[in-house]
N, C-alpha and C. Protein backbone atom coordinates (compact mmCIF):
# COMPACT_ATOMS: atom_id res chain seq x y z
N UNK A 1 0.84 -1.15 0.00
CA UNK A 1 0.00 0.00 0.00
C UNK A 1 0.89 1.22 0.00
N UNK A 2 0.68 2.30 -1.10
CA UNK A 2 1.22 3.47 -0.58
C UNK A 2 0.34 4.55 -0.17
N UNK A 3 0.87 5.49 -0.16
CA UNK A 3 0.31 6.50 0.41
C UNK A 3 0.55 8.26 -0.45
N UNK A 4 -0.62 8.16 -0.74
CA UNK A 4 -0.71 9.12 -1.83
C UNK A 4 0.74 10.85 -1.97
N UNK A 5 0.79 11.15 -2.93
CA UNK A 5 1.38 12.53 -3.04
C UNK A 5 1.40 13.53 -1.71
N UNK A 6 1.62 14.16 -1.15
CA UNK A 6 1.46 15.43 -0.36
C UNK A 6 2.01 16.49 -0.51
N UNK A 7 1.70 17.31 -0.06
CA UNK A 7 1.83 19.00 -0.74
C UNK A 7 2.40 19.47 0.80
N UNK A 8 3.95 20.06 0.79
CA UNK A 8 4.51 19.88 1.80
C UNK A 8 4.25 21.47 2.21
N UNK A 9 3.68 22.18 1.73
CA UNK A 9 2.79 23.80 2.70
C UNK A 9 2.01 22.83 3.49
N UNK A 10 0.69 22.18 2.93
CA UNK A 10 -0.61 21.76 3.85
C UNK A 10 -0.05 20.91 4.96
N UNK A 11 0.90 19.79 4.58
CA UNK A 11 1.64 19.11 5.60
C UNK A 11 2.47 19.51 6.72
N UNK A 12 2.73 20.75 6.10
CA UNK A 12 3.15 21.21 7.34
C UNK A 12 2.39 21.89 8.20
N UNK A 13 1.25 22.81 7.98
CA UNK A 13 0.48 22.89 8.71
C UNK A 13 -0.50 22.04 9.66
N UNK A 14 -0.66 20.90 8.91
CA UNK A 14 -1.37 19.93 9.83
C UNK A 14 -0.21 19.04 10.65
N UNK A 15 0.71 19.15 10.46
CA UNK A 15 1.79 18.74 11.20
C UNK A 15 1.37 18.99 13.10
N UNK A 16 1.57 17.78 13.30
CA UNK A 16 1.38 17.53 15.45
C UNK A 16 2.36 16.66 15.65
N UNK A 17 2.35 16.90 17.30
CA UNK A 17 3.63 16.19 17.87
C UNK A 17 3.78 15.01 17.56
N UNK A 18 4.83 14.53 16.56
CA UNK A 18 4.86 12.78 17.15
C UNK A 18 4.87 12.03 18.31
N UNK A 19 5.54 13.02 19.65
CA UNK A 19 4.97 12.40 21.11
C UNK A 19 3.07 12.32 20.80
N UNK A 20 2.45 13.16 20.57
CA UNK A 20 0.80 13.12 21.16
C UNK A 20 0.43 12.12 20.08
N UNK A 21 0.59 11.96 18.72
CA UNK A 21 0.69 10.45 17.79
C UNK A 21 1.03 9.22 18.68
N UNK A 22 1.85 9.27 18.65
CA UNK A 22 2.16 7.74 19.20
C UNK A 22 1.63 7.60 20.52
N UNK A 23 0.95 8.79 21.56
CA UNK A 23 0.41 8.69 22.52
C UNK A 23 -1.03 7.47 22.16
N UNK A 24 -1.54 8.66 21.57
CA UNK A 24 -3.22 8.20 20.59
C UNK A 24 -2.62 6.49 20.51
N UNK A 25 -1.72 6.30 19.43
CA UNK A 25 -1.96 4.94 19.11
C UNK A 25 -1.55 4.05 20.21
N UNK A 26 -0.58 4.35 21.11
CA UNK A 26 -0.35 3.78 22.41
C UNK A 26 -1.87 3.29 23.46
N UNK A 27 -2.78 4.52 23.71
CA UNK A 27 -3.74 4.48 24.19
C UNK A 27 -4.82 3.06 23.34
N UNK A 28 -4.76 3.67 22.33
CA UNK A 28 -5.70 2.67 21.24
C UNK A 28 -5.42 1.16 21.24
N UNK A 29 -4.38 0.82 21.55
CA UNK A 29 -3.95 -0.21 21.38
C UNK A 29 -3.80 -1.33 22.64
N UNK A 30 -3.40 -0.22 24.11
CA UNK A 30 -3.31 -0.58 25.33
C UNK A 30 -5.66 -1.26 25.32
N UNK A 31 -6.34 -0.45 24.34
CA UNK A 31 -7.76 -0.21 24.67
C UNK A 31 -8.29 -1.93 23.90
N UNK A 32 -7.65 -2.20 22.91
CA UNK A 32 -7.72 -3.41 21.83
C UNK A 32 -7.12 -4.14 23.28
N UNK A 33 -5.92 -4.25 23.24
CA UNK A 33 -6.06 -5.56 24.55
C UNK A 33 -6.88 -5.89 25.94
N UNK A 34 -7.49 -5.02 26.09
CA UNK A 34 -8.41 -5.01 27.16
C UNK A 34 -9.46 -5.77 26.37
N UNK A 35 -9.96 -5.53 25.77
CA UNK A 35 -11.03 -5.63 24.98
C UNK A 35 -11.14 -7.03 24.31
N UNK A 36 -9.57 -7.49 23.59
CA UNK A 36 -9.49 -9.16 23.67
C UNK A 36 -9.33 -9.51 25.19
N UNK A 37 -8.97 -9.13 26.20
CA UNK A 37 -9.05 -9.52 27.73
C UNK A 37 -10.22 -10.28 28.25
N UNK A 38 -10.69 -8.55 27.95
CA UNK A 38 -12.60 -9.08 28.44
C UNK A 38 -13.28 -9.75 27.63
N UNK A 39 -12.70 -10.16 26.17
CA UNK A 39 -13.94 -11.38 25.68
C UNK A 39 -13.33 -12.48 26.22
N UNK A 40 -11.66 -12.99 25.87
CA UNK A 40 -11.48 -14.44 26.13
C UNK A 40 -12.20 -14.24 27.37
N UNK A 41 -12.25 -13.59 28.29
CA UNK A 41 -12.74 -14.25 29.70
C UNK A 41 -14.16 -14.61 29.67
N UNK A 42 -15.07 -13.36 29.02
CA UNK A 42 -16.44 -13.84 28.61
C UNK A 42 -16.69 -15.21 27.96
N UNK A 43 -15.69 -15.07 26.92
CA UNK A 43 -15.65 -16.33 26.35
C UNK A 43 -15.44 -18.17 27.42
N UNK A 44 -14.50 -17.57 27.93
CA UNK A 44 -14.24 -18.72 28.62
C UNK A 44 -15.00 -18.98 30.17
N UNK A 45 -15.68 -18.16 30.37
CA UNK A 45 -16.50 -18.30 31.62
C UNK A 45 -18.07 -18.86 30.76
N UNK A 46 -18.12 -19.02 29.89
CA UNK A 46 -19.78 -19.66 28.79
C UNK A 46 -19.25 -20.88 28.24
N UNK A 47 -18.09 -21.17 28.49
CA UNK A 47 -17.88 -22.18 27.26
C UNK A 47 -16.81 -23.52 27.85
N UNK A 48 -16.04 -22.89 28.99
CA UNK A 48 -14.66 -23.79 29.35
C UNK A 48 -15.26 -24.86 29.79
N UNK A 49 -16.28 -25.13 30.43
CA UNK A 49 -16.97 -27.08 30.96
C UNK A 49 -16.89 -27.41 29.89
N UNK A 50 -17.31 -27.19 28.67
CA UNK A 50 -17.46 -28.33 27.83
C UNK A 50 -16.04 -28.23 26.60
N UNK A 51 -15.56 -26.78 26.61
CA UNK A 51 -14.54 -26.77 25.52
C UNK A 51 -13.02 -27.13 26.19
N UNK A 52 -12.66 -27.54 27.59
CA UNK A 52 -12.08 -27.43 28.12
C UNK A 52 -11.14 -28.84 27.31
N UNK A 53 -11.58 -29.89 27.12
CA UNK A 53 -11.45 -31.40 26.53
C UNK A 53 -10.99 -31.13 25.46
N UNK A 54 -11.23 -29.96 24.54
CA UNK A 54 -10.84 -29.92 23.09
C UNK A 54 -9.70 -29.17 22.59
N UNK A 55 -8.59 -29.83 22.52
CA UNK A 55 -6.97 -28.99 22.62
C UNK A 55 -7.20 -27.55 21.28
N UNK A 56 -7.74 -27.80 20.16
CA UNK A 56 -7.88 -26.59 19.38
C UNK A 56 -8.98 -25.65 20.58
N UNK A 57 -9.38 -26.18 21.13
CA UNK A 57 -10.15 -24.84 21.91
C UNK A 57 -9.38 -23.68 22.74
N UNK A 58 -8.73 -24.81 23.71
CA UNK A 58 -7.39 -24.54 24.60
C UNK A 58 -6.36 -23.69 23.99
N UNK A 59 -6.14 -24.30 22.41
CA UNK A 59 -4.88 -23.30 21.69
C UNK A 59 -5.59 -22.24 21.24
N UNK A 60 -6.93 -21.67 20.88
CA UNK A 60 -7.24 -20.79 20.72
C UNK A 60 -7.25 -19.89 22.02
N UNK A 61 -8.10 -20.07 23.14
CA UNK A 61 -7.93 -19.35 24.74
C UNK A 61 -6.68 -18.84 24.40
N UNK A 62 -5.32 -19.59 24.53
CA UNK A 62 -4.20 -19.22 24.86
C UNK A 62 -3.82 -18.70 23.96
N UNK A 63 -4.15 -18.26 22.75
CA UNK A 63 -3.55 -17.42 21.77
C UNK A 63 -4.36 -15.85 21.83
N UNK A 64 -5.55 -15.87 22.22
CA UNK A 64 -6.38 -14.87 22.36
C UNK A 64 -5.56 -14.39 23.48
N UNK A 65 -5.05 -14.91 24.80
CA UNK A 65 -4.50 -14.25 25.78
C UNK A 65 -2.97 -13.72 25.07
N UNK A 66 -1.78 -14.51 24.44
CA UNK A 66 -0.90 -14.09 24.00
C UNK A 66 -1.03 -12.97 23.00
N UNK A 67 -2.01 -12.85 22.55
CA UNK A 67 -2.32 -11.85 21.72
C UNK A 67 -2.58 -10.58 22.21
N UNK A 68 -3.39 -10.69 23.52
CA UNK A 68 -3.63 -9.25 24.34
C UNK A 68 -2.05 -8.77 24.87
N UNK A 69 -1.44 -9.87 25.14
CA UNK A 69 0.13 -9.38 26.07
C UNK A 69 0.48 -9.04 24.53
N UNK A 70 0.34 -9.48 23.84
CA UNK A 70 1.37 -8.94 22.56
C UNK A 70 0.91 -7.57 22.65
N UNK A 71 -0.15 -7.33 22.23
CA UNK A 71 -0.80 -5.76 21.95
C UNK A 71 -0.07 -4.94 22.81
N UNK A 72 -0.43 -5.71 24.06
CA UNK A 72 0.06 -4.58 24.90
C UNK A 72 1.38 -4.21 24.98
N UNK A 73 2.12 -5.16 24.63
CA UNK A 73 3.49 -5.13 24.40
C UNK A 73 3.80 -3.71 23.55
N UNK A 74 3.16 -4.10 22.31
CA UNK A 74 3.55 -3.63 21.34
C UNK A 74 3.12 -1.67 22.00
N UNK A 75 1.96 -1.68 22.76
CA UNK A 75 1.72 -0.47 22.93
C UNK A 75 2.61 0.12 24.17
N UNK A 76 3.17 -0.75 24.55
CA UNK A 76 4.49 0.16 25.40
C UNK A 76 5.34 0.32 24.89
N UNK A 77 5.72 -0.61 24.09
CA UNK A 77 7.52 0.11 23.17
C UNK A 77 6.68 1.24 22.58
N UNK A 78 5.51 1.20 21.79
CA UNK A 78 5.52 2.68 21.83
C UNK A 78 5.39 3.78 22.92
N UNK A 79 4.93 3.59 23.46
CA UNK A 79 4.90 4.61 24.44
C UNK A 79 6.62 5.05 24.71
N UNK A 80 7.35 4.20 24.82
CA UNK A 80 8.42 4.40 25.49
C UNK A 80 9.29 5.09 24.24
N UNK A 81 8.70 4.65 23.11
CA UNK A 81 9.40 5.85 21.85
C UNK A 81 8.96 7.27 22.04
N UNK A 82 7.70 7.17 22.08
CA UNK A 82 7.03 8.26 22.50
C UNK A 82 7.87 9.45 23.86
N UNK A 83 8.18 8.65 24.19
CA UNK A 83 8.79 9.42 25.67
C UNK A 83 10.03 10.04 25.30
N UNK A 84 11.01 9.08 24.41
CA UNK A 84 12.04 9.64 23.81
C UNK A 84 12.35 9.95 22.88
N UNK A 85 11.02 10.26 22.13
CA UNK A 85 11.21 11.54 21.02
C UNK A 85 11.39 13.01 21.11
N UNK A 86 12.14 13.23 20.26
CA UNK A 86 12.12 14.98 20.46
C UNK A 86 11.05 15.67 20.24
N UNK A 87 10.55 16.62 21.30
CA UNK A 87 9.90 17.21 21.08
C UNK A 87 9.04 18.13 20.25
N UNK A 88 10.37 18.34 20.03
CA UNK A 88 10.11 19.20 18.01
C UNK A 88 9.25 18.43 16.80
N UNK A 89 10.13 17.00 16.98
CA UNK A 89 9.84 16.19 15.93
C UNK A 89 8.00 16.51 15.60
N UNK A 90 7.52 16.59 14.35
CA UNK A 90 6.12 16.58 14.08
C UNK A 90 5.93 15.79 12.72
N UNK A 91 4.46 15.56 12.26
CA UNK A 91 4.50 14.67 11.65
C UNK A 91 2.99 14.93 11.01
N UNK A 92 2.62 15.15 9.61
CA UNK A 92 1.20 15.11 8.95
C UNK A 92 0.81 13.27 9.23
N UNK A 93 -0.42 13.50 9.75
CA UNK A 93 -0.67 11.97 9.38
C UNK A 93 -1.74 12.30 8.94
N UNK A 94 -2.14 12.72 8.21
CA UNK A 94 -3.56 12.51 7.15
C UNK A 94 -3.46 11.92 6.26
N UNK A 95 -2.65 11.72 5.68
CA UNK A 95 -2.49 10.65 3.95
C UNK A 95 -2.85 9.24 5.13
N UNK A 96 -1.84 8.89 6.45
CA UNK A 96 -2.13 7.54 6.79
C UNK A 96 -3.32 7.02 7.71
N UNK A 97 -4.10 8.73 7.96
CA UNK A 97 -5.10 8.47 8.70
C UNK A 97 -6.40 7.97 7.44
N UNK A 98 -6.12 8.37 6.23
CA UNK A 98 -6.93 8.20 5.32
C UNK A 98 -6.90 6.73 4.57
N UNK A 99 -5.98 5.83 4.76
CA UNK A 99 -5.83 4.55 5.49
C UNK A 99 -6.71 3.61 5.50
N UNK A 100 -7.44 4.72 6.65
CA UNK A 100 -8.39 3.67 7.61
C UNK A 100 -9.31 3.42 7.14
N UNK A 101 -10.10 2.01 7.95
CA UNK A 101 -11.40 1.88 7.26
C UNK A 101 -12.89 2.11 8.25
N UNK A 102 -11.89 2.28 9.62
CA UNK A 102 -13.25 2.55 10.68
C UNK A 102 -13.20 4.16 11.04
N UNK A 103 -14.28 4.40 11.32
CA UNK A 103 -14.65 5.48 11.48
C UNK A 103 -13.65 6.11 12.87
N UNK A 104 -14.23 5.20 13.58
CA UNK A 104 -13.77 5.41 15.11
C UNK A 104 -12.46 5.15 15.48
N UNK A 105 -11.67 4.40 14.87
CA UNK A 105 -10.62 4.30 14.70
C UNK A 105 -10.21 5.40 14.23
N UNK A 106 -10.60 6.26 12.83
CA UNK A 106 -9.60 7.63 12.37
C UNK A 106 -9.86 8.68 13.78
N UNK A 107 -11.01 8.70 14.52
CA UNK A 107 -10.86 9.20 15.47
C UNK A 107 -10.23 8.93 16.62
N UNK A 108 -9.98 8.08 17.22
CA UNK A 108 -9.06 7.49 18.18
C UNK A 108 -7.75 8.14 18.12
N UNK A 109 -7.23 7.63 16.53
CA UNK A 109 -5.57 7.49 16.42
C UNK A 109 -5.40 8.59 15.42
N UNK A 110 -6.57 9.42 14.36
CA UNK A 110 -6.18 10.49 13.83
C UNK A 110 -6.03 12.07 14.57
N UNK A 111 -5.33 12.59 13.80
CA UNK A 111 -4.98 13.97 14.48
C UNK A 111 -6.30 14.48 15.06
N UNK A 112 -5.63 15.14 15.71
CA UNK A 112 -6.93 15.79 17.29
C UNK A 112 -7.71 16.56 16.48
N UNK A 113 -8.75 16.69 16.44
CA UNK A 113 -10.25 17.13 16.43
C UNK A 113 -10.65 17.16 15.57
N UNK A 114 -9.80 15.77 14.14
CA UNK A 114 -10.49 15.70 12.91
C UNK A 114 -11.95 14.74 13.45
N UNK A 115 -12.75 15.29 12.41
CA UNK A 115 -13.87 14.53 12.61
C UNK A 115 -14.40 13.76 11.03
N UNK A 116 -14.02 12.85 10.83
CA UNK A 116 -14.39 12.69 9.39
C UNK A 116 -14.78 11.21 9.05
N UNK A 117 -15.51 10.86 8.67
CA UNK A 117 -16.26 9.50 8.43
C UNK A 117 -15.45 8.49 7.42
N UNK A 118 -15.29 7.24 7.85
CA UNK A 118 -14.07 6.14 6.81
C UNK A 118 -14.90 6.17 6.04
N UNK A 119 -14.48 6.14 4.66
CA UNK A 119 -14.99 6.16 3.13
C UNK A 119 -15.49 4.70 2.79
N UNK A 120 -15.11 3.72 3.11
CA UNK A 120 -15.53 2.64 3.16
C UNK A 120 -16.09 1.56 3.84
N UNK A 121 -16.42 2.01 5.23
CA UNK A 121 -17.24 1.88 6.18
C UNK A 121 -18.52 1.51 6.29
N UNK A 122 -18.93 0.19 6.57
CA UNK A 122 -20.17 -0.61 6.34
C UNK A 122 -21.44 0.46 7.03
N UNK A 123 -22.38 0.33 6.87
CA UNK A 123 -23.42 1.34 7.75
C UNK A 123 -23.01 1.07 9.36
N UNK A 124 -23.34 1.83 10.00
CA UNK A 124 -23.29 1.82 11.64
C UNK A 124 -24.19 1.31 12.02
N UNK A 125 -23.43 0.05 12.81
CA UNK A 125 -24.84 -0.87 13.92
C UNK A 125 -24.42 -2.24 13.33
N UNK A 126 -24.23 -2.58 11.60
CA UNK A 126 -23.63 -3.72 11.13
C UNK A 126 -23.07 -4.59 12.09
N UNK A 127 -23.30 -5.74 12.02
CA UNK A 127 -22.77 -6.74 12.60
C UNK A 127 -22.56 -8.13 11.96
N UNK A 128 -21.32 -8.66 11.98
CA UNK A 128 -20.70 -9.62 11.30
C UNK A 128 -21.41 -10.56 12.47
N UNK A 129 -22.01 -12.18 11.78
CA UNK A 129 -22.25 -13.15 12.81
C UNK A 129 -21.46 -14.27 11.74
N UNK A 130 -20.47 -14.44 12.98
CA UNK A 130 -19.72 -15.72 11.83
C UNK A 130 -20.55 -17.17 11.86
């Protein structure tokens, strides 16, 4: 994937801290492992009597949990870049906020007080039932 042309006047004006960037995605990401947290457990407090016997069940549990420590992993090395970046450093992210495909997501992790709807974004309320 690339990421389109930019026009380095506008980029620089929308230019923000790469500390408060990598904050956002730090936050966002620390928010995704909670979130696989609280299902495996939902999950496994409805289901472990009877899925407990079935080793693909077991390797899934335990990958859903390695997966939250990963996240979270991954959202402290950023943070900890975050901490030791220069201050100065700034950064347009609109070409990569434009990226995205969730709404709430460009808000989460896009620059502060854009408000703008993902272009390809199923209607709101949609729900996938596998």
């Amino acid at each position: 994937m690339s990421l389109p042309e930019r026009d380095d006047d506008v980029s620089l004006r929308r230019a923000e801290s790469m500390t408060e960037v990598l904050a956002r995605i730090h936050s966002e990401l620390e928010d995704i492992a909670r979130r696989i947290d609280r299902n495996q457990a939902m999950i496994a407090r409805s289901t472990w009597n009877v899925g407990a016997i079935d080793d693909d069940y077991v390797k899934a549990m335990q990958d859903a949990d390695l997966s939250a420590q990963r996240i979270a992993g991954v959202a402290e090395f950023l943070r900890a870049i975050g901490d030791a970046t220069h201050p100065h450093w700034r950064i347009d992210t609109t070409a990569a906020t434009g990226t995205l495909k969730l709404t709430e997501l460009i808000r989460s992790i896009g620059q502060t007080g854009l408000d703008i709807q993902a272009k390809d974004e199923d209607a709101a309320g949609d729900v996938d039932l596998f």
